[in-house]
N, C-alpha and C. Protein backbone atom coordinates (compact mmCIF):
# COMPACT_ATOMS: atom_id res chain seq x y z
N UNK A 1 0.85 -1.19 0.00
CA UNK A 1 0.00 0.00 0.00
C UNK A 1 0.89 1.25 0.00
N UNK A 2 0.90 2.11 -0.74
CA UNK A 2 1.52 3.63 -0.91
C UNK A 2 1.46 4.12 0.47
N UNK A 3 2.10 4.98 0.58
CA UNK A 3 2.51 5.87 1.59
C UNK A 3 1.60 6.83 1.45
N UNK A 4 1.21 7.51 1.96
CA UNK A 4 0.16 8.89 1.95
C UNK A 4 0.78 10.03 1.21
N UNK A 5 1.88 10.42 1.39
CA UNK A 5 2.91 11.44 0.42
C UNK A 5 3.09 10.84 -0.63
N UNK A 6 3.31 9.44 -1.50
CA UNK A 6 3.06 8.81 -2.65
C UNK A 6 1.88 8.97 -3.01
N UNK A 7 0.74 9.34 -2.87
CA UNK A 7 -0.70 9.09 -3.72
C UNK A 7 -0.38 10.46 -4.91
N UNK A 8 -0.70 9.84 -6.15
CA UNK A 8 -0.69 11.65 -7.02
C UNK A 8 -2.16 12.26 -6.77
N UNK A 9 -3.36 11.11 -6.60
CA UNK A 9 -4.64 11.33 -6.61
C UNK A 9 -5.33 11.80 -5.37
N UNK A 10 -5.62 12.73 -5.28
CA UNK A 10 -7.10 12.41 -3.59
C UNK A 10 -8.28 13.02 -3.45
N UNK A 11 -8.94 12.62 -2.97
CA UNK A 11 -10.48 13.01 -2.57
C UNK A 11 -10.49 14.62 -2.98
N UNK A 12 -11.92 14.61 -3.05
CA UNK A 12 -12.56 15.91 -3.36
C UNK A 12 -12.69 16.90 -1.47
N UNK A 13 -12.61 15.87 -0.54
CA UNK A 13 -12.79 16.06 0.65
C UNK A 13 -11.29 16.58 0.99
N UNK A 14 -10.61 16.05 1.05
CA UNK A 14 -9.18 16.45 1.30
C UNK A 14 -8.32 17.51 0.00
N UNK A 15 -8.87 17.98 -1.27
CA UNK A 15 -8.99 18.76 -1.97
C UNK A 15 -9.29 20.37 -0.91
N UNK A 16 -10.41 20.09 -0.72
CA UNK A 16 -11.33 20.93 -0.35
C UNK A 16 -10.87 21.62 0.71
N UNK A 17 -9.84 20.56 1.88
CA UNK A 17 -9.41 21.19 3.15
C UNK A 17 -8.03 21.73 2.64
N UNK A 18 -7.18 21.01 1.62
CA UNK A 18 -5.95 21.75 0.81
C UNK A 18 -6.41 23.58 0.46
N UNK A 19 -7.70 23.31 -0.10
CA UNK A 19 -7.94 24.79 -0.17
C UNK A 19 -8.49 25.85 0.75
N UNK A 20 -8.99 25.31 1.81
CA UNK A 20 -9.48 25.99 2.65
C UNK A 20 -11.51 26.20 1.84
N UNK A 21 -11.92 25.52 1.60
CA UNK A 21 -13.03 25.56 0.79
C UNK A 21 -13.38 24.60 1.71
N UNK A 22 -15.45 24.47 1.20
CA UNK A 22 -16.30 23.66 1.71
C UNK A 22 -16.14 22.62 0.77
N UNK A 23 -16.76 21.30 1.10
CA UNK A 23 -17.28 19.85 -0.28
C UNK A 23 -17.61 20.54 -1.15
N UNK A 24 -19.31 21.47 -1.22
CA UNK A 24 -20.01 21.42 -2.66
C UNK A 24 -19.34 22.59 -2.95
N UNK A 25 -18.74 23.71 -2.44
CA UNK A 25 -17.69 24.50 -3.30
C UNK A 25 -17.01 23.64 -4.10
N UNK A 26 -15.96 22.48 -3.39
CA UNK A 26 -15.10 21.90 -4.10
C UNK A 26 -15.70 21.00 -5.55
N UNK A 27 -16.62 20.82 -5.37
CA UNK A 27 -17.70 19.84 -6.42
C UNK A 27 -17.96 20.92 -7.35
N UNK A 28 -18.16 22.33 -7.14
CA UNK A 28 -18.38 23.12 -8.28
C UNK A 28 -16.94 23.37 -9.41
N UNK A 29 -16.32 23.48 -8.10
CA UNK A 29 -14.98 23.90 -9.09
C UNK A 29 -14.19 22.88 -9.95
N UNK A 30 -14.68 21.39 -9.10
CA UNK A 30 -14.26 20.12 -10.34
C UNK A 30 -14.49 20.29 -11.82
N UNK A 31 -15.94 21.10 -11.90
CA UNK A 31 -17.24 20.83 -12.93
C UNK A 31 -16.19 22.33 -14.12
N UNK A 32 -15.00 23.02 -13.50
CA UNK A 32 -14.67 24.30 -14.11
C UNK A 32 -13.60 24.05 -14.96
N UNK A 33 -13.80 24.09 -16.52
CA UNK A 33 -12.66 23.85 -17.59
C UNK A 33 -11.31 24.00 -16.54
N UNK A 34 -10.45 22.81 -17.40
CA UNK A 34 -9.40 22.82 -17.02
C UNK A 34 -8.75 22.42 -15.59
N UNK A 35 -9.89 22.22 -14.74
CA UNK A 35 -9.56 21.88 -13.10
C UNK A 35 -8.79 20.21 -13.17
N UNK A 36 -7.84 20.44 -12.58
CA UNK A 36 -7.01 18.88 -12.56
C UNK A 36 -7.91 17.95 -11.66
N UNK A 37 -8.72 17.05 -12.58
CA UNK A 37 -9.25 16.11 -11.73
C UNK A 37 -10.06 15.28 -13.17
N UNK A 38 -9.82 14.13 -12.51
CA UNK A 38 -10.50 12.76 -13.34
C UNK A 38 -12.32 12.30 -12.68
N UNK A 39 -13.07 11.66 -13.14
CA UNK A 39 -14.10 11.45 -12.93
C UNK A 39 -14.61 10.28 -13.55
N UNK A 40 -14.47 9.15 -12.78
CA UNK A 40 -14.57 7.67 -12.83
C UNK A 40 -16.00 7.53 -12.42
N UNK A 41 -17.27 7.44 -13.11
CA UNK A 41 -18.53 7.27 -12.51
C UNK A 41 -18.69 8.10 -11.18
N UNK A 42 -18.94 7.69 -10.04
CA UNK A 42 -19.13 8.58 -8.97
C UNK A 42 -17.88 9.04 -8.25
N UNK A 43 -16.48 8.35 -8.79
CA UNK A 43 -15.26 8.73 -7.99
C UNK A 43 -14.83 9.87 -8.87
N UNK A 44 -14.22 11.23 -7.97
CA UNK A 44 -13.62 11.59 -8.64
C UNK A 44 -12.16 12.06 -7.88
N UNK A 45 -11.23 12.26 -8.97
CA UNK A 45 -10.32 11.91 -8.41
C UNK A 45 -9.30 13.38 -8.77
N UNK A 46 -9.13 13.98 -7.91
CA UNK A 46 -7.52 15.22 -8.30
C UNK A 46 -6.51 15.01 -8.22
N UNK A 47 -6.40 15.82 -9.14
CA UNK A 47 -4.27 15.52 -9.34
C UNK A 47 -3.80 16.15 -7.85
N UNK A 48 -3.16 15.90 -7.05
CA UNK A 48 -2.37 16.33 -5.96
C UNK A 48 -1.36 17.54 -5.82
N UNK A 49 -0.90 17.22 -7.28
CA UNK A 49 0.16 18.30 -7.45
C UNK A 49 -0.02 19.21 -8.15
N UNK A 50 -1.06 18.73 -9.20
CA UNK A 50 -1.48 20.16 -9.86
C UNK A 50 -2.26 20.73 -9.47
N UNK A 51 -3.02 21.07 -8.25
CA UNK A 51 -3.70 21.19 -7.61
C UNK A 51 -3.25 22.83 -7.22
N UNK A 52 -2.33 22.86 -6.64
CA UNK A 52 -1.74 24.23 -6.29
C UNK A 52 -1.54 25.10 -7.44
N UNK A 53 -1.06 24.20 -8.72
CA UNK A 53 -0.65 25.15 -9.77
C UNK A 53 -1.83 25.82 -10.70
N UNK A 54 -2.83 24.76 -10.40
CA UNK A 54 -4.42 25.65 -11.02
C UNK A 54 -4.53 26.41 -10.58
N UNK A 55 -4.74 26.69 -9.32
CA UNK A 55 -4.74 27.26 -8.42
C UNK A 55 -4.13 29.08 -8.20
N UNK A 56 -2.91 28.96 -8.29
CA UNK A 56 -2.00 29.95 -8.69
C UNK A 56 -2.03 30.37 -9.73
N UNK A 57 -2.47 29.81 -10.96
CA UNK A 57 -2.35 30.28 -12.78
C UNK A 57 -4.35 30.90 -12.20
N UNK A 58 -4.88 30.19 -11.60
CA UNK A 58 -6.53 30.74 -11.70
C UNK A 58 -7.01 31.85 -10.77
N UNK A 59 -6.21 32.25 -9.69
CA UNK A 59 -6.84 33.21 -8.49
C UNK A 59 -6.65 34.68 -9.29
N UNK A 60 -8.26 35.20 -8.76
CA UNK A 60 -8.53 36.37 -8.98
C UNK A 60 -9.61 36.12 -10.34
N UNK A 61 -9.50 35.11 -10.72
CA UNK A 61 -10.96 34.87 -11.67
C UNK A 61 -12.12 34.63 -10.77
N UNK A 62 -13.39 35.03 -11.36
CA UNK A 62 -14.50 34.89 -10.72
C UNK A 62 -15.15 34.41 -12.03
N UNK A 63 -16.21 33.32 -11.19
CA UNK A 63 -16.91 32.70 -12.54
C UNK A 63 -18.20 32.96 -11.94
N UNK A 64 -18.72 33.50 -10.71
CA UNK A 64 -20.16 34.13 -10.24
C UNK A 64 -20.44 35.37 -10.30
């Protein structure tokens, strides 16, 4: 079994606390061109590392 610092993938839940965001915030912003994350039927899954770099290339956009 991987180490926890080995996973590239993780939850939308642990996404969510990386950003300081709620779940269905984090569930909206999955749904936003270009957001690093896969979507396997009901799993979905974020990149870990690109996570910060969306992040940084996207703040200060507003999509509401």
């Amino acid at each position: 079994m991987p180490l926890e610092d080995e996973r590239i993938g993780i939850s939308v839940d642990e996404a969510a606390k990386m950003l300081n965001v709620g779940k269905n915030l984090m569930l909206e912003m999955v749904k936003m061109e270009g957001f690093p994350a896969i979507r396997l039927k009901r799993k979905i899954i974020i990149d870990k590392q690109a996570l910060p770099k969306w992040f940084s290339e996207n703040y200060g956009k507003y999509t509401y």
